[in-house]
C-alpha atoms as a PDB file:
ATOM      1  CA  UNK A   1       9.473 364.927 200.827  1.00  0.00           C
ATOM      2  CA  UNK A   2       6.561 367.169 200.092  1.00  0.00           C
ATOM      3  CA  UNK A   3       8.413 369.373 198.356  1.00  0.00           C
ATOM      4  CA  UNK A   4       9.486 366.990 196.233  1.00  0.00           C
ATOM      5  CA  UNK A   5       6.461 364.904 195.552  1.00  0.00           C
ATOM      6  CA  UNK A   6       4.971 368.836 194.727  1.00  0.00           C
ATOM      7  CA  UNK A   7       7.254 369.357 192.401  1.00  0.00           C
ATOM      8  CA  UNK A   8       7.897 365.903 190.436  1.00  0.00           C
ATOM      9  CA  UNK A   9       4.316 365.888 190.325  1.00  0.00           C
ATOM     10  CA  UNK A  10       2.329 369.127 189.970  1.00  0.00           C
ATOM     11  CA  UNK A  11       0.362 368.478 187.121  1.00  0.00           C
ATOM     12  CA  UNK A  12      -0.896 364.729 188.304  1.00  0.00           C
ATOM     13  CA  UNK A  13      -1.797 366.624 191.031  1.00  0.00           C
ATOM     14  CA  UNK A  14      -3.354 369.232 189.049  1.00  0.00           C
ATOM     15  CA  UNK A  15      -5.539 367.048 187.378  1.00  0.00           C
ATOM     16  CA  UNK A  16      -6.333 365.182 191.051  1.00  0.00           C
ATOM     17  CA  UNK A  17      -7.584 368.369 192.330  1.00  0.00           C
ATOM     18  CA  UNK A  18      -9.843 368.635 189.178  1.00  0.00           C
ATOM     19  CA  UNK A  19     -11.158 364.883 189.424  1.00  0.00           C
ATOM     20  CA  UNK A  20     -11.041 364.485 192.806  1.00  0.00           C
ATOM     21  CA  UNK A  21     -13.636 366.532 195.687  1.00  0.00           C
ATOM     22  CA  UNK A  22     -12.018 365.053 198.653  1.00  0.00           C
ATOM     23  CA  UNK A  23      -8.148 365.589 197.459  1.00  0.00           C
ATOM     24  CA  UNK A  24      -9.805 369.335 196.133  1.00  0.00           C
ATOM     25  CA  UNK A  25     -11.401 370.036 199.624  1.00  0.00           C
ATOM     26  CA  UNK A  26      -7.863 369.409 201.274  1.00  0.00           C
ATOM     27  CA  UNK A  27      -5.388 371.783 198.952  1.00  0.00           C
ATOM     28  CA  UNK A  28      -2.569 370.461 197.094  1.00  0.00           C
ATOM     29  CA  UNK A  29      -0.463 370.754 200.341  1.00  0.00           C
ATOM     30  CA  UNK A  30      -3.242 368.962 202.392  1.00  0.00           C
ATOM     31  CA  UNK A  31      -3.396 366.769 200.249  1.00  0.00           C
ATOM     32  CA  UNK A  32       0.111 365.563 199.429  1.00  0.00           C
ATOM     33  CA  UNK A  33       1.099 366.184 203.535  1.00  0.00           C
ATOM     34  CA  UNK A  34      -1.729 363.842 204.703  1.00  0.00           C
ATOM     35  CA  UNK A  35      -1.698 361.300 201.548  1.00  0.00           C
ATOM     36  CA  UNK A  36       1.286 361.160 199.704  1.00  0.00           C
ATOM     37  CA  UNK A  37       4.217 361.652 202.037  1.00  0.00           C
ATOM     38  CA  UNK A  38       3.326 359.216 204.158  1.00  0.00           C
ATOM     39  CA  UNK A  39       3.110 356.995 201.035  1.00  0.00           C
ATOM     40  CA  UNK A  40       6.307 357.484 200.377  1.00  0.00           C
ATOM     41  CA  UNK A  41       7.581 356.758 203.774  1.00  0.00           C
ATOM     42  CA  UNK A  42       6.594 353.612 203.978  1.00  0.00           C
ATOM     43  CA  UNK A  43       7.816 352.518 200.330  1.00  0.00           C
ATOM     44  CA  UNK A  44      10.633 354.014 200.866  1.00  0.00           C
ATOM     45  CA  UNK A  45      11.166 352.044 204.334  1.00  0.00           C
ATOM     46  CA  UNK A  46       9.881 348.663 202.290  1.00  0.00           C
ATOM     47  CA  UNK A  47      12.719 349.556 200.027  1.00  0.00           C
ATOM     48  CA  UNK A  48      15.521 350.084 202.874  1.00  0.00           C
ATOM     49  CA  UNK A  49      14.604 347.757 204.822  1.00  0.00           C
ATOM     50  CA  UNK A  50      13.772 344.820 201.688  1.00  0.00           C
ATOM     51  CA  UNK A  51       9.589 344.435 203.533  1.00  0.00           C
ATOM     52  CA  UNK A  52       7.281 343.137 201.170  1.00  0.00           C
ATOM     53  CA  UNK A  53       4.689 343.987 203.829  1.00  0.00           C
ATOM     54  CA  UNK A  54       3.181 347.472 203.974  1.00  0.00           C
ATOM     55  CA  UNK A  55       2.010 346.612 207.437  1.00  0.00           C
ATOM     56  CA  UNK A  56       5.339 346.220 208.932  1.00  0.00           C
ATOM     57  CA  UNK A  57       6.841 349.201 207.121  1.00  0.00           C
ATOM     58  CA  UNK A  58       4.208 351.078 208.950  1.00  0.00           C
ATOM     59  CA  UNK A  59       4.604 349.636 212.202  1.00  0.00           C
ATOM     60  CA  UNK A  60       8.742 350.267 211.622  1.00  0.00           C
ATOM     61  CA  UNK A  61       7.631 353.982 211.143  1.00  0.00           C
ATOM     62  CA  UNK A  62       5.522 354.004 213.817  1.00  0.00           C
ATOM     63  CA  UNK A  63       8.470 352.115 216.141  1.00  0.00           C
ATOM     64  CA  UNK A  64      11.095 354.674 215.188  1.00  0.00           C
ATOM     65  CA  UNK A  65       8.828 357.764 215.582  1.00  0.00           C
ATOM     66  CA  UNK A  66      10.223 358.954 218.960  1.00  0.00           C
ATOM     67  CA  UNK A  67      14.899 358.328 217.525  1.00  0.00           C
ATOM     68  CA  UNK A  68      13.007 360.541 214.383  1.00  0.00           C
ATOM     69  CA  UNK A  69      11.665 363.354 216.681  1.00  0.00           C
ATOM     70  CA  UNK A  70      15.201 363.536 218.252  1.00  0.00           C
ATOM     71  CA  UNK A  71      16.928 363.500 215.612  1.00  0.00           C
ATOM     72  CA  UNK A  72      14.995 365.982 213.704  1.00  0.00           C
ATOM     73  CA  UNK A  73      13.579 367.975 216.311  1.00  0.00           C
ATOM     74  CA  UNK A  74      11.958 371.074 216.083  1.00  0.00           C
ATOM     75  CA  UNK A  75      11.575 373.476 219.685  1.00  0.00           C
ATOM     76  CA  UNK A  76       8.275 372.298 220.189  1.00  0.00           C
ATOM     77  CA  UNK A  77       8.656 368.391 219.847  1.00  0.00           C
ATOM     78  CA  UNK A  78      11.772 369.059 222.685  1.00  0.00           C
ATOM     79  CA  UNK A  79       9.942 370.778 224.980  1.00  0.00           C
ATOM     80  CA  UNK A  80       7.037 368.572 225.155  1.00  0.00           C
ATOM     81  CA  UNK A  81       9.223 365.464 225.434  1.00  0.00           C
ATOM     82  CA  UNK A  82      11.483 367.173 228.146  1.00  0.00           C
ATOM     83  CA  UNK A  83       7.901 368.109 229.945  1.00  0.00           C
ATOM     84  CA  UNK A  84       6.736 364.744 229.302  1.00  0.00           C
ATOM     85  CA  UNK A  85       3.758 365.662 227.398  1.00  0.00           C
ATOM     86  CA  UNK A  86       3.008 363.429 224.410  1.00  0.00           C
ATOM     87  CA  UNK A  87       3.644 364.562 221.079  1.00  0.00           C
END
């Protein structure tokens, strides 16, 4: 999603860096990892899943967190989880 949102949008984000301290201070990667993708996640669950309610698209992110860290698991998530460390 990053990756996309980068590339659909690099000069809006150009000209974010250039108004904006905080979103400058983070990096265009910071910025669109910590901000925008998880944006996007939860409009894109509001569309799925036909929520009006930001709040509940959130808490269906948050809900399926763990089925999305097994399904698209990298070595570190798995060993933690087979360890039983949290994640």
């Amino acid at each position: 999603m990053g990756h996309t949102i980068a590339t659909h949008m690099s000069e809006a984000l150009k000209q974010e860096l250039k108004r904006d301290k905080v979103a400058r201070a983070a990096g265009v990667g910071g910025y669109v990892n910590a901000v925008l993708v998880p944006e996007l996640a939860v409009r894109l669950v509001m569309e799925d899943m036909g929520l009006m309610d930001e709040q509940r698209a959130r808490d269906v992110l948050s809900e399926s967190s763990n089925v999305g860290n097994l399904l698209n698991a990298d070595d570190e998530n798995v060993t933690r989880e087979a360890e039983g460390e949290e994640g």
